[in-house]
PDB file of N, CA and C in Angstrom:
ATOM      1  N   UNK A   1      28.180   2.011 -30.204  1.00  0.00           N
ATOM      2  CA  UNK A   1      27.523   2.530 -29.039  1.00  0.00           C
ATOM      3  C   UNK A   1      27.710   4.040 -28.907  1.00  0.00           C
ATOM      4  N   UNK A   2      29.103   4.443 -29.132  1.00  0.00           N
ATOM      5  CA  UNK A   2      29.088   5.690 -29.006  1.00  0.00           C
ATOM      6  C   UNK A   2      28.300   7.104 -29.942  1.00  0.00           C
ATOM      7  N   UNK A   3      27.706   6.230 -31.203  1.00  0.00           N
ATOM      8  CA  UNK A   3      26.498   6.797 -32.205  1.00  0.00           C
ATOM      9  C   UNK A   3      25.595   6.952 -31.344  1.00  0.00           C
ATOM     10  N   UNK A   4      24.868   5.937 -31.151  1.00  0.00           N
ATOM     11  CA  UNK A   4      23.664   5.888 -30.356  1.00  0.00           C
ATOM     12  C   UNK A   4      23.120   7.006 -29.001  1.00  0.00           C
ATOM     13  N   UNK A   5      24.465   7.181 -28.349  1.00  0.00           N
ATOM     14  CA  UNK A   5      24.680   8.084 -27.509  1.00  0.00           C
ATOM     15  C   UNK A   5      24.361   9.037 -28.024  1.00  0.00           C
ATOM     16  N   UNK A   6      25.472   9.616 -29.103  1.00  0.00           N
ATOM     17  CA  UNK A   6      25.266  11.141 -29.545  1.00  0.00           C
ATOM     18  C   UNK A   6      23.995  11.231 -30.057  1.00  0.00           C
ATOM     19  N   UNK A   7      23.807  10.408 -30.805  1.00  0.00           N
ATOM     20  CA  UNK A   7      22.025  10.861 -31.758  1.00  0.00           C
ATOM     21  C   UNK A   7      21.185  11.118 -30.883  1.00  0.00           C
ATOM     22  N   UNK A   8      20.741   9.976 -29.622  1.00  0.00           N
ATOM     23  CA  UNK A   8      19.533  10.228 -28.961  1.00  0.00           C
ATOM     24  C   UNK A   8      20.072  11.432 -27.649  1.00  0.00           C
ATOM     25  N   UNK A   9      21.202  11.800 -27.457  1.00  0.00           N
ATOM     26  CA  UNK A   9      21.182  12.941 -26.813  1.00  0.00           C
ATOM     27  C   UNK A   9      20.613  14.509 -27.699  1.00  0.00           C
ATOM     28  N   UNK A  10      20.731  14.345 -28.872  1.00  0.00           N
ATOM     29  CA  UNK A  10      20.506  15.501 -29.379  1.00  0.00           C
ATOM     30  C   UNK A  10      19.127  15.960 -29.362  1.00  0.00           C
ATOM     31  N   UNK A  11      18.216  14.716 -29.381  1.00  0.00           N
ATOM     32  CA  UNK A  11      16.619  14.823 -29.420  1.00  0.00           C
ATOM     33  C   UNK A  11      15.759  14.154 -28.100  1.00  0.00           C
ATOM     34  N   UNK A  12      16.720  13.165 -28.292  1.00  0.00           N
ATOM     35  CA  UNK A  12      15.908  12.270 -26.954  1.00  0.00           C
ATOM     36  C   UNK A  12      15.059  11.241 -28.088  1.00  0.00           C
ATOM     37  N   UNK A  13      14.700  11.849 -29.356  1.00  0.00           N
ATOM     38  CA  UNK A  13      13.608  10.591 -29.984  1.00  0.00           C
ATOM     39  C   UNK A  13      14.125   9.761 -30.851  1.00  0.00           C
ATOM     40  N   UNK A  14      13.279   8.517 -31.276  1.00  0.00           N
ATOM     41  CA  UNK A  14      13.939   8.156 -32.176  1.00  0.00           C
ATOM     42  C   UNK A  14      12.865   7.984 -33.069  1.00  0.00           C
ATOM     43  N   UNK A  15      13.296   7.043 -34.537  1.00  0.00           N
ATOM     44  CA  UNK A  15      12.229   6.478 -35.458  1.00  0.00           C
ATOM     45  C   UNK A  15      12.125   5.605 -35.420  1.00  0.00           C
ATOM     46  N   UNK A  16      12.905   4.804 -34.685  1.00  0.00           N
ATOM     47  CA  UNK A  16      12.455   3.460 -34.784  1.00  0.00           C
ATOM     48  C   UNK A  16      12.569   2.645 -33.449  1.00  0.00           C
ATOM     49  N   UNK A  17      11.547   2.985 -32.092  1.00  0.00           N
ATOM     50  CA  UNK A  17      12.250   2.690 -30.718  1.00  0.00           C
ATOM     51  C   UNK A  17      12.805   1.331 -30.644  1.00  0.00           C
ATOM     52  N   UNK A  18      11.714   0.472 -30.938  1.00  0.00           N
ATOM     53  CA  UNK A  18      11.846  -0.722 -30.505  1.00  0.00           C
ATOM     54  C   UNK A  18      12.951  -1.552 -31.016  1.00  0.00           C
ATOM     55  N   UNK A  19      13.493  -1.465 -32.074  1.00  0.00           N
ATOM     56  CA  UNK A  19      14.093  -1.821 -32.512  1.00  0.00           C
ATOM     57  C   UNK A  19      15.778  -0.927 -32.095  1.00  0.00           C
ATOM     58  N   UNK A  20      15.730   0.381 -31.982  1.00  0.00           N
ATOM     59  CA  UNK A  20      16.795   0.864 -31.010  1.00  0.00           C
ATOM     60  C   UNK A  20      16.592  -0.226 -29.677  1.00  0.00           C
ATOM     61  N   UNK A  21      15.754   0.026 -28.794  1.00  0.00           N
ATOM     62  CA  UNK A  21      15.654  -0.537 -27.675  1.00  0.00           C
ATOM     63  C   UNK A  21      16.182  -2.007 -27.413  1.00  0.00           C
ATOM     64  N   UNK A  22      15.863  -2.847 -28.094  1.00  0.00           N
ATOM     65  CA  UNK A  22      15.786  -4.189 -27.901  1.00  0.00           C
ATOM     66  C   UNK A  22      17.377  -4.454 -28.850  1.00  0.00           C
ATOM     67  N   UNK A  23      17.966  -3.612 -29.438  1.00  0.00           N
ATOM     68  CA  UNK A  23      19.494  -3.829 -29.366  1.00  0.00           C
ATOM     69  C   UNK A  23      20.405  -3.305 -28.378  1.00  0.00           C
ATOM     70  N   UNK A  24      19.652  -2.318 -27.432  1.00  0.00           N
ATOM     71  CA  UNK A  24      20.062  -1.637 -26.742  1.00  0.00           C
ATOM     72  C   UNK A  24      20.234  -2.123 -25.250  1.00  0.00           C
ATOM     73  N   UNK A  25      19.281  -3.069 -25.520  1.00  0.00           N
ATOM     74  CA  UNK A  25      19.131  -4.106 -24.315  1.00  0.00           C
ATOM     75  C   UNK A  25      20.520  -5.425 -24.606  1.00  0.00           C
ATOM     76  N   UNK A  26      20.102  -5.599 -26.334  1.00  0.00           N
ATOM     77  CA  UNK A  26      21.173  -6.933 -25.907  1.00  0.00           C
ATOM     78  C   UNK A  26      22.586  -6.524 -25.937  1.00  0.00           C
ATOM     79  N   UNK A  27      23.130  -5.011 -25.836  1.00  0.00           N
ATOM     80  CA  UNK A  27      24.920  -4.976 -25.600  1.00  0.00           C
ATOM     81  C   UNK A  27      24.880  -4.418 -24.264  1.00  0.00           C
ATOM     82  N   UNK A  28      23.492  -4.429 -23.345  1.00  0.00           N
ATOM     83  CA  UNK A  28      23.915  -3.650 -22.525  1.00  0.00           C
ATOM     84  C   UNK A  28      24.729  -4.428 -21.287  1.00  0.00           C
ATOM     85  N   UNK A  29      24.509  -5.421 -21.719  1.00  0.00           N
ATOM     86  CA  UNK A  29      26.013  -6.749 -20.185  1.00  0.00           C
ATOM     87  C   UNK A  29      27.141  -6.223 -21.122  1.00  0.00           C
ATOM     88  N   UNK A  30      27.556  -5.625 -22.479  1.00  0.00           N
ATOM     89  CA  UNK A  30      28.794  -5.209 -23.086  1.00  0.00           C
ATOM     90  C   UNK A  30      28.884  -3.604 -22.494  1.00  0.00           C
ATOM     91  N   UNK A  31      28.052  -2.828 -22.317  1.00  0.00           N
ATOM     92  CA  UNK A  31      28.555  -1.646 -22.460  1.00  0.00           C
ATOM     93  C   UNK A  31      27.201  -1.181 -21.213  1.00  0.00           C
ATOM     94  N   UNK A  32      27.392  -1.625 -19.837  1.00  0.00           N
ATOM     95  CA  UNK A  32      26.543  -1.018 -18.977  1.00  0.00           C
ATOM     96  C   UNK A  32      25.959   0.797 -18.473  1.00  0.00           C
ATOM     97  N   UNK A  33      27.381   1.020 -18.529  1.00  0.00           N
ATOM     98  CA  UNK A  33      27.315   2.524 -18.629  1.00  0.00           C
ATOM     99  C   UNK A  33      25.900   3.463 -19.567  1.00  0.00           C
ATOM    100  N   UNK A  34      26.860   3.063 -20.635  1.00  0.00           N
ATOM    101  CA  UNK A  34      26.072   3.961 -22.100  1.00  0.00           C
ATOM    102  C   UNK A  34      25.163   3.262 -22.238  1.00  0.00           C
ATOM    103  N   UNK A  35      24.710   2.378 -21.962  1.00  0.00           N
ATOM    104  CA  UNK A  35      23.592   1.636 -22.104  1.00  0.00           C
ATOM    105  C   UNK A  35      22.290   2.108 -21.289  1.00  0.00           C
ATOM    106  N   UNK A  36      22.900   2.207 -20.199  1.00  0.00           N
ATOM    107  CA  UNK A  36      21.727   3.168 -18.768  1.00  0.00           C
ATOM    108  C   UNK A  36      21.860   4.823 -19.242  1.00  0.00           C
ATOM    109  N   UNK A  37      22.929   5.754 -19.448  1.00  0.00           N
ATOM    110  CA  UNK A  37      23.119   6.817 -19.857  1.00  0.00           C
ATOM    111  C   UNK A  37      22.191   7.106 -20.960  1.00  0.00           C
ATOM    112  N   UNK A  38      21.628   5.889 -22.232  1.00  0.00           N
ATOM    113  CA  UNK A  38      20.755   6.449 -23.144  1.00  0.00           C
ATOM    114  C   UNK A  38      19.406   5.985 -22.444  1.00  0.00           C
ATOM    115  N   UNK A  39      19.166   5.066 -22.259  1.00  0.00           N
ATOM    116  CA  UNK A  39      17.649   4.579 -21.208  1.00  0.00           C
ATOM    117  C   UNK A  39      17.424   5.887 -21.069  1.00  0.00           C
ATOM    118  N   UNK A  40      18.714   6.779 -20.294  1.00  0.00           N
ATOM    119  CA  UNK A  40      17.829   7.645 -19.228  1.00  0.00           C
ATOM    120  C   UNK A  40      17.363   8.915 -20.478  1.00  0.00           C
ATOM    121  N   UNK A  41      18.294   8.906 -21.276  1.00  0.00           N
ATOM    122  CA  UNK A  41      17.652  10.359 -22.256  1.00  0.00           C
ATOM    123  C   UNK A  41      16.629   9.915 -22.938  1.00  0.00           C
ATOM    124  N   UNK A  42      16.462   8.714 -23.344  1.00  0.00           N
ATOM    125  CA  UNK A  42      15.162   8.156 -23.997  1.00  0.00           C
ATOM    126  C   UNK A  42      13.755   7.961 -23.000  1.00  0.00           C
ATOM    127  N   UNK A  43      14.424   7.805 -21.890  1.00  0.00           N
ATOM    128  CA  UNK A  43      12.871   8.044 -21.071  1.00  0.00           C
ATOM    129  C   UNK A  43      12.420   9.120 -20.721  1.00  0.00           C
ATOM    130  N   UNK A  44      12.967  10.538 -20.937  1.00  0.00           N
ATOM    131  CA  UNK A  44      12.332  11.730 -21.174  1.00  0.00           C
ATOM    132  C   UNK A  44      11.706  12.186 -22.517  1.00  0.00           C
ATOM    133  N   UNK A  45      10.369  11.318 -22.509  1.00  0.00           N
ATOM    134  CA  UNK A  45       9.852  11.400 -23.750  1.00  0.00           C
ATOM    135  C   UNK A  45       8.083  11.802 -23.390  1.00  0.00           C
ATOM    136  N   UNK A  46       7.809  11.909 -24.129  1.00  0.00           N
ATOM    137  CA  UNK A  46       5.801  12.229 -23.704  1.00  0.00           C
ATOM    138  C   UNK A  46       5.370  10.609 -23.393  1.00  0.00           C
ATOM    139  N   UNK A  47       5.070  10.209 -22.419  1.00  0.00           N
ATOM    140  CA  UNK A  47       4.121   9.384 -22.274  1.00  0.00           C
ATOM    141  C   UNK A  47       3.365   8.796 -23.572  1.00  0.00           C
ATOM    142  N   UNK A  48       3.084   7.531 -23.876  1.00  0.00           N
ATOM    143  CA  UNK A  48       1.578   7.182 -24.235  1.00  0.00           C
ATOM    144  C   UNK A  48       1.862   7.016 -25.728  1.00  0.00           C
ATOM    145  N   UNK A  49       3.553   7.114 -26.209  1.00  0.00           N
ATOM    146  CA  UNK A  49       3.897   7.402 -27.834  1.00  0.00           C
ATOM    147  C   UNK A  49       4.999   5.549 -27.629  1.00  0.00           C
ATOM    148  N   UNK A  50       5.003   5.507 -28.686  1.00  0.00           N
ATOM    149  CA  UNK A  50       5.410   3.889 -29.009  1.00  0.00           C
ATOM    150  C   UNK A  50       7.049   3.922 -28.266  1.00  0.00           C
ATOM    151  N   UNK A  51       7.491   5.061 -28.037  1.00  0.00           N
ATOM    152  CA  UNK A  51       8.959   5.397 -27.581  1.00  0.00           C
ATOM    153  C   UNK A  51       8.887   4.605 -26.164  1.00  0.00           C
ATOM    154  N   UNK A  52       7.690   5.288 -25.226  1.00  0.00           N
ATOM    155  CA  UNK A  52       7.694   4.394 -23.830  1.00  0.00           C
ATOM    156  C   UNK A  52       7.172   2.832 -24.150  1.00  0.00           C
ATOM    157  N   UNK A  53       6.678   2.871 -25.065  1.00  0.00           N
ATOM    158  CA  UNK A  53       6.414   1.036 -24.925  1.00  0.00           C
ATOM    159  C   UNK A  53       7.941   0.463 -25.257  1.00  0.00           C
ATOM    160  N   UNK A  54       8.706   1.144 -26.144  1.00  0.00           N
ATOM    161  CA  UNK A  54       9.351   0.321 -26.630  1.00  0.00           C
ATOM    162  C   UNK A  54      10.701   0.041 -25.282  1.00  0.00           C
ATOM    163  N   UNK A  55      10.325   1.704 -24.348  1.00  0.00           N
ATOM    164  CA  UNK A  55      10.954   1.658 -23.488  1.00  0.00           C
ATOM    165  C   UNK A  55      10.688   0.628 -22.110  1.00  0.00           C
ATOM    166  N   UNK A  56       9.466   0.087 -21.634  1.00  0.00           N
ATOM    167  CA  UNK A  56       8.987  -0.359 -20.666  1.00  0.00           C
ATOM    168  C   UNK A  56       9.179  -1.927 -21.222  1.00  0.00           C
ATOM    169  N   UNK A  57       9.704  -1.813 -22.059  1.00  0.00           N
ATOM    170  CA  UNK A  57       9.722  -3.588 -23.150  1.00  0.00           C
ATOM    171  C   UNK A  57      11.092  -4.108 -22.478  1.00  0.00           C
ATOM    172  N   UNK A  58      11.950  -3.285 -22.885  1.00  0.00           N
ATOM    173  CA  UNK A  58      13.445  -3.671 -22.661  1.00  0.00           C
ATOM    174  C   UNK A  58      13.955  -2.574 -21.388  1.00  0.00           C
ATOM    175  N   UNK A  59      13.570  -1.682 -20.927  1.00  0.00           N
ATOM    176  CA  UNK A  59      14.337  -1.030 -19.928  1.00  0.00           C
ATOM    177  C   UNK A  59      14.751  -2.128 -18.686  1.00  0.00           C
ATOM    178  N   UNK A  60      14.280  -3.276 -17.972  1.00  0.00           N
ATOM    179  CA  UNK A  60      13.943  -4.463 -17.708  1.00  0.00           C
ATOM    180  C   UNK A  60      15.647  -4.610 -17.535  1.00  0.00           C
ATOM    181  N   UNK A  61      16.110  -5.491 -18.177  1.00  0.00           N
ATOM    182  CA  UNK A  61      17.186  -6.070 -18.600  1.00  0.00           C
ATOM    183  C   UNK A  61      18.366  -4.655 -18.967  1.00  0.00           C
ATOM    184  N   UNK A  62      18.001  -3.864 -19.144  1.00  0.00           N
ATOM    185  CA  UNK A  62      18.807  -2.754 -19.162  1.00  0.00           C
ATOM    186  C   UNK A  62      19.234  -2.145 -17.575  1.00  0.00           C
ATOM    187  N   UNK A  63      18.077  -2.140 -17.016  1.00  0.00           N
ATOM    188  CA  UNK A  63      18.418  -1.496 -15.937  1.00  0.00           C
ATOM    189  C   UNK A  63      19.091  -2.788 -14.671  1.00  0.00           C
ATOM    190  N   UNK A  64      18.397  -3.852 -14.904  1.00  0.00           N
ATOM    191  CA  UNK A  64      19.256  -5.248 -14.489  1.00  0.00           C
ATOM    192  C   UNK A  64      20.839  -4.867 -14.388  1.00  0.00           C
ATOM    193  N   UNK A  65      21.537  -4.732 -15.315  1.00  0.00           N
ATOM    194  CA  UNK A  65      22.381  -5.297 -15.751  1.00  0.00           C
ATOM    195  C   UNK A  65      23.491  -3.692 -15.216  1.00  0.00           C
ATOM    196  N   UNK A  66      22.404  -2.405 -15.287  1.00  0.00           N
ATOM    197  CA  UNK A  66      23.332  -1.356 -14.379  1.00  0.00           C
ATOM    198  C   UNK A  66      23.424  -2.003 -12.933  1.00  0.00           C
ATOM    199  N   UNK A  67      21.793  -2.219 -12.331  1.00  0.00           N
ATOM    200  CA  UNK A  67      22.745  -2.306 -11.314  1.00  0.00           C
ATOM    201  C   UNK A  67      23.346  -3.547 -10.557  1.00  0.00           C
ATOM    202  N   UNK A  68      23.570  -4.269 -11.170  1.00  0.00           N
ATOM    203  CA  UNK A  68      24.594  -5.337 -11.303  1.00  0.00           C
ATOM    204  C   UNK A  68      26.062  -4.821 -11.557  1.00  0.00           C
ATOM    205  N   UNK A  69      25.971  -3.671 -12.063  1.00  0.00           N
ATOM    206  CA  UNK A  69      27.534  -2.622 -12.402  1.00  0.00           C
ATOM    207  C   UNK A  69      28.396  -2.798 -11.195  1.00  0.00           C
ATOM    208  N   UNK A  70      29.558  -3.318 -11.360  1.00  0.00           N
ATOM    209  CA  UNK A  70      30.591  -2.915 -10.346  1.00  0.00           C
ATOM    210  C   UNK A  70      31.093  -1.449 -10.025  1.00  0.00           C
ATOM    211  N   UNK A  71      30.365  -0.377 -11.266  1.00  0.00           N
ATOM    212  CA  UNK A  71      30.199   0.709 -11.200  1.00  0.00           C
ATOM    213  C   UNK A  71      29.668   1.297 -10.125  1.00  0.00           C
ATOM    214  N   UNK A  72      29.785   1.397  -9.269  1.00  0.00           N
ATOM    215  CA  UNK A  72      28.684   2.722  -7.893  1.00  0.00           C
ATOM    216  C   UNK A  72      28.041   3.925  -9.223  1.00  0.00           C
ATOM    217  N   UNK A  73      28.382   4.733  -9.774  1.00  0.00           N
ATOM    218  CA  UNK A  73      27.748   5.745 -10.264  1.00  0.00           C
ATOM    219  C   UNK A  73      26.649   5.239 -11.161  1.00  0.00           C
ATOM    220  N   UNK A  74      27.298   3.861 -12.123  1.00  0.00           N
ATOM    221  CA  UNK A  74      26.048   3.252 -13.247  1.00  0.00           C
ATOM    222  C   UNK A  74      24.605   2.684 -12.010  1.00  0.00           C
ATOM    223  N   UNK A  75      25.648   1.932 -11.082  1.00  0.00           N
ATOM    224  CA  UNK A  75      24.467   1.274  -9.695  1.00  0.00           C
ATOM    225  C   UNK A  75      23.244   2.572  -9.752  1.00  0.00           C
ATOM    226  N   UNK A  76      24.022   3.721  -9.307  1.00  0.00           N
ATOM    227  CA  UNK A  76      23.209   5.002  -8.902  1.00  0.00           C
ATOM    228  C   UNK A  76      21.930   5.256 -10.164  1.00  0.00           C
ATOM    229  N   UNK A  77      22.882   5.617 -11.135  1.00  0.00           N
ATOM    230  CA  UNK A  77      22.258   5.952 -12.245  1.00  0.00           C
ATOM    231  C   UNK A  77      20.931   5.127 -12.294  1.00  0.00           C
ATOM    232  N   UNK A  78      20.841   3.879 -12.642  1.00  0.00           N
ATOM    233  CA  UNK A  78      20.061   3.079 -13.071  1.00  0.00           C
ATOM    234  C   UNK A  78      19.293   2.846 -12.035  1.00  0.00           C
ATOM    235  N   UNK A  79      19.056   3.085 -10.502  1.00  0.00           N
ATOM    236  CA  UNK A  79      18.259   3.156  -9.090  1.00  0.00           C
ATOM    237  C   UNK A  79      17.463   4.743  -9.666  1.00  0.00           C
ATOM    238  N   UNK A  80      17.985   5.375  -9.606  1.00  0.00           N
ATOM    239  CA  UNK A  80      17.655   6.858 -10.005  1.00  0.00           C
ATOM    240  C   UNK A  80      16.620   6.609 -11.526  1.00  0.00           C
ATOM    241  N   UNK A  81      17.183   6.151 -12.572  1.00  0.00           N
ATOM    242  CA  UNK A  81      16.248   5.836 -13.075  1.00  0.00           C
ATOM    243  C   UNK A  81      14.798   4.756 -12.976  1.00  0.00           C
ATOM    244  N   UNK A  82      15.156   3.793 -12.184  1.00  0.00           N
ATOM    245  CA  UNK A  82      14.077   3.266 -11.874  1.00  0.00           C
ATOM    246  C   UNK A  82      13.197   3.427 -11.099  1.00  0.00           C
ATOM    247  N   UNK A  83      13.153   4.426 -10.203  1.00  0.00           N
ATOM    248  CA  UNK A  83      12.888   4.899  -9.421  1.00  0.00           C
ATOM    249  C   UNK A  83      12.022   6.313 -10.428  1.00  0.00           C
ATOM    250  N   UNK A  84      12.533   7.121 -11.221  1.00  0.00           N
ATOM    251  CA  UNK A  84      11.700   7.937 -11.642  1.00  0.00           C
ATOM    252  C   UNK A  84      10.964   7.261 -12.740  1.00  0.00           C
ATOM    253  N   UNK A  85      10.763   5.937 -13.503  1.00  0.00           N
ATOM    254  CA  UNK A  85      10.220   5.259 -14.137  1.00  0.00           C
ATOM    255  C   UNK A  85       8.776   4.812 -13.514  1.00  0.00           C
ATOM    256  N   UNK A  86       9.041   4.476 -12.311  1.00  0.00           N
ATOM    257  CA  UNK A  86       7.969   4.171 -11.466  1.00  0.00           C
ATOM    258  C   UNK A  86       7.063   5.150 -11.282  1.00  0.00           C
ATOM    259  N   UNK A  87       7.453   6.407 -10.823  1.00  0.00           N
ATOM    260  CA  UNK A  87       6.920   7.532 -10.616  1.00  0.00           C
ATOM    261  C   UNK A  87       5.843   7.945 -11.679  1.00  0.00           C
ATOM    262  N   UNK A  88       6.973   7.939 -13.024  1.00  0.00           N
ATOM    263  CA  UNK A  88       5.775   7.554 -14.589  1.00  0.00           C
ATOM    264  C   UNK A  88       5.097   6.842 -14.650  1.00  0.00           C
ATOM    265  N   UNK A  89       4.458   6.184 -13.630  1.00  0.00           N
ATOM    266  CA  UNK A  89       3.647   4.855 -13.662  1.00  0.00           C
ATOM    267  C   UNK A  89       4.438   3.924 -14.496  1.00  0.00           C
ATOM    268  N   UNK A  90       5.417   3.075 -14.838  1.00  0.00           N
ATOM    269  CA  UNK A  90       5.826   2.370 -15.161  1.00  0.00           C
ATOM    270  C   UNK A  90       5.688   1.381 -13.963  1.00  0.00           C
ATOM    271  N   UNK A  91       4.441   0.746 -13.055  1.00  0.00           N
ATOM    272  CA  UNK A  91       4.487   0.049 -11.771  1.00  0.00           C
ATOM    273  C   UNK A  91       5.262  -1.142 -11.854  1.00  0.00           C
ATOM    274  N   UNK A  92       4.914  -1.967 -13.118  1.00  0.00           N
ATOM    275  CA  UNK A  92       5.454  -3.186 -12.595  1.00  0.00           C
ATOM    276  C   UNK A  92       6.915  -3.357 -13.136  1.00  0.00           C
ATOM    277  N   UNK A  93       7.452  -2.237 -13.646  1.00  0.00           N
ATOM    278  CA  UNK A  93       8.972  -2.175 -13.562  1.00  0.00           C
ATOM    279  C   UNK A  93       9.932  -2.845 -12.989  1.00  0.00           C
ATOM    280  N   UNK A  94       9.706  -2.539 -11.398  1.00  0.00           N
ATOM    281  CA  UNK A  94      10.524  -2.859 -10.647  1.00  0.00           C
ATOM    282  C   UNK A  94      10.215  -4.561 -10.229  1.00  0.00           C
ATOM    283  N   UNK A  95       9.380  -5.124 -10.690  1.00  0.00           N
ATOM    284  CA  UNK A  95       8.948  -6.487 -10.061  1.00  0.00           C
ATOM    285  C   UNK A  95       9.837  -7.395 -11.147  1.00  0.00           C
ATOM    286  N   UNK A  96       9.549  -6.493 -12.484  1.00  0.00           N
ATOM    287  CA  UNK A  96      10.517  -7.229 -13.782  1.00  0.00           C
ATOM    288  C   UNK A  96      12.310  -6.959 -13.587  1.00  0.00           C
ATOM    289  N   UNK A  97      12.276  -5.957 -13.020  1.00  0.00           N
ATOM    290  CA  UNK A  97      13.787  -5.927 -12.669  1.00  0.00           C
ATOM    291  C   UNK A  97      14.227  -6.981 -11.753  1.00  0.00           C
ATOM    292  N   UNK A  98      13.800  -6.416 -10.415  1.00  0.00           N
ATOM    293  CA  UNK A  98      14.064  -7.673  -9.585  1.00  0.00           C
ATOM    294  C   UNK A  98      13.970  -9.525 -10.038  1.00  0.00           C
ATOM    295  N   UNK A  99      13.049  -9.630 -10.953  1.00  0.00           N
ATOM    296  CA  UNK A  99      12.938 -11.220 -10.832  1.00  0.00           C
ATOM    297  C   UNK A  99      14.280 -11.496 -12.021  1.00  0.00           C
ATOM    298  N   UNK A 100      14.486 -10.468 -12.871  1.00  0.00           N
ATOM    299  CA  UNK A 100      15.745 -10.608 -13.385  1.00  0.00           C
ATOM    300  C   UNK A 100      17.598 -10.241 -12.648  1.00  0.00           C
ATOM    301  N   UNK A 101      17.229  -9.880 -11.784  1.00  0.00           N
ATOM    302  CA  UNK A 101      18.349  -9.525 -10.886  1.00  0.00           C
ATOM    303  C   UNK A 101      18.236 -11.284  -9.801  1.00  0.00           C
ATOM    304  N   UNK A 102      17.281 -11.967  -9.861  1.00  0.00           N
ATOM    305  CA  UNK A 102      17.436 -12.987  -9.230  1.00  0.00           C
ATOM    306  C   UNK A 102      17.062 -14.343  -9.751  1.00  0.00           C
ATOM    307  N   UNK A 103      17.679 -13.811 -10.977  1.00  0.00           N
ATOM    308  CA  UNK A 103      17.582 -15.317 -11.875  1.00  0.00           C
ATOM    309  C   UNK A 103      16.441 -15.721 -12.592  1.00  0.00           C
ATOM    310  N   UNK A 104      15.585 -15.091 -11.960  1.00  0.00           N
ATOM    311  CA  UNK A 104      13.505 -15.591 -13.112  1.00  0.00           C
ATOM    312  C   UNK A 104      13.789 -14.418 -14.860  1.00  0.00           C
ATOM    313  N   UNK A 105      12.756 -14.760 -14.961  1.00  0.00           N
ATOM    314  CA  UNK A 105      12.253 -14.582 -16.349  1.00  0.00           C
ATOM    315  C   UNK A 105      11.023 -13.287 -16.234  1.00  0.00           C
ATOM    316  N   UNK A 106      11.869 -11.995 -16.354  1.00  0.00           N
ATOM    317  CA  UNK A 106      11.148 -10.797 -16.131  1.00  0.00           C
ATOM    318  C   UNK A 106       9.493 -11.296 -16.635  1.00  0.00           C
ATOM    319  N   UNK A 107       8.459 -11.155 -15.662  1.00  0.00           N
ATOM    320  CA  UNK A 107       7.166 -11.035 -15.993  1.00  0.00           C
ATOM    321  C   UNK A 107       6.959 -10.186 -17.573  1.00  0.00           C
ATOM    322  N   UNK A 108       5.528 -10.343 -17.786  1.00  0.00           N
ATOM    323  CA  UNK A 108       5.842  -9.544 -19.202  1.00  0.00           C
ATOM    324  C   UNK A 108       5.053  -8.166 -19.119  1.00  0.00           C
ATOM    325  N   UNK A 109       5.258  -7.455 -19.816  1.00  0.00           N
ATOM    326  CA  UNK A 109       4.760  -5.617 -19.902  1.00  0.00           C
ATOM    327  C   UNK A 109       3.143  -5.740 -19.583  1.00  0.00           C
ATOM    328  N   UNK A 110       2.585  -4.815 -18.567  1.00  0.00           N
ATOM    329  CA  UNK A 110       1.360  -4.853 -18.733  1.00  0.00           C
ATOM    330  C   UNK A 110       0.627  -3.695 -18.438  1.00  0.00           C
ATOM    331  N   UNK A 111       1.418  -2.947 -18.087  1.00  0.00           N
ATOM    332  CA  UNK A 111       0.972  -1.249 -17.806  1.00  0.00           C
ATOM    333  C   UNK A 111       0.986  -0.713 -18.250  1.00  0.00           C
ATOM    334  N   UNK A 112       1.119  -0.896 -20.005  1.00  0.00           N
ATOM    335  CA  UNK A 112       0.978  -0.141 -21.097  1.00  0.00           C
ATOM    336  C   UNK A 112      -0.744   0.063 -22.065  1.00  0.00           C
TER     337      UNK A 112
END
């Protein structure tokens, strides 16, 4: 985890999102923190490039699982990010968060 950190802080991009992403999703109940900490440098990316799909795929369960954090700052973090996700038009974000914060089966991506 602590790779992952440093690399995508240096650029923000990657080569291979989805496949970053969707591992990034499954340690993030292991490592909530760094898990929301890269979300957030990876979602400063251009719109409309395979980086936000791969991001609007799994951010879901990533951001779930911050704020589920017994953390207050990860809680923050990951509100703060979902909140400027939305703003990116990412709309139905928050409907997939919530139904995973209450036990359903995040709806699937459709604002891409």
């Amino acid at each position: 985890m602590p790779h992952l950190v440093r690399a995508t802080g240096a650029t923000g991009r990657l080569e291979i999102p989805i496949q970053v992403t969707a591992r990034l999703s499954a340690i993030a109940p292991h490592h909530p923190t760094a898990s929301v900490a890269v979300l957030d440098v990876l979602s400063n990316v251009d719109p409309g490039d395979w980086q936000t799909y791969a991001l609007a795929e799994h951010a879901p369960r990533i951001l779930a699982v911050g704020l589920r954090s017994e953390d207050t700052t990860v809680q923050q973090r990951a509100r703060q990010l979902l909140d400027r996700l939305g703003r990116q038009g990412h709309l139905a974000l928050k409907d997939q968060v919530d139904a995973l914060l209450s036990g359903e089966s995040a709806p699937p991506v459709s604002e891409i």
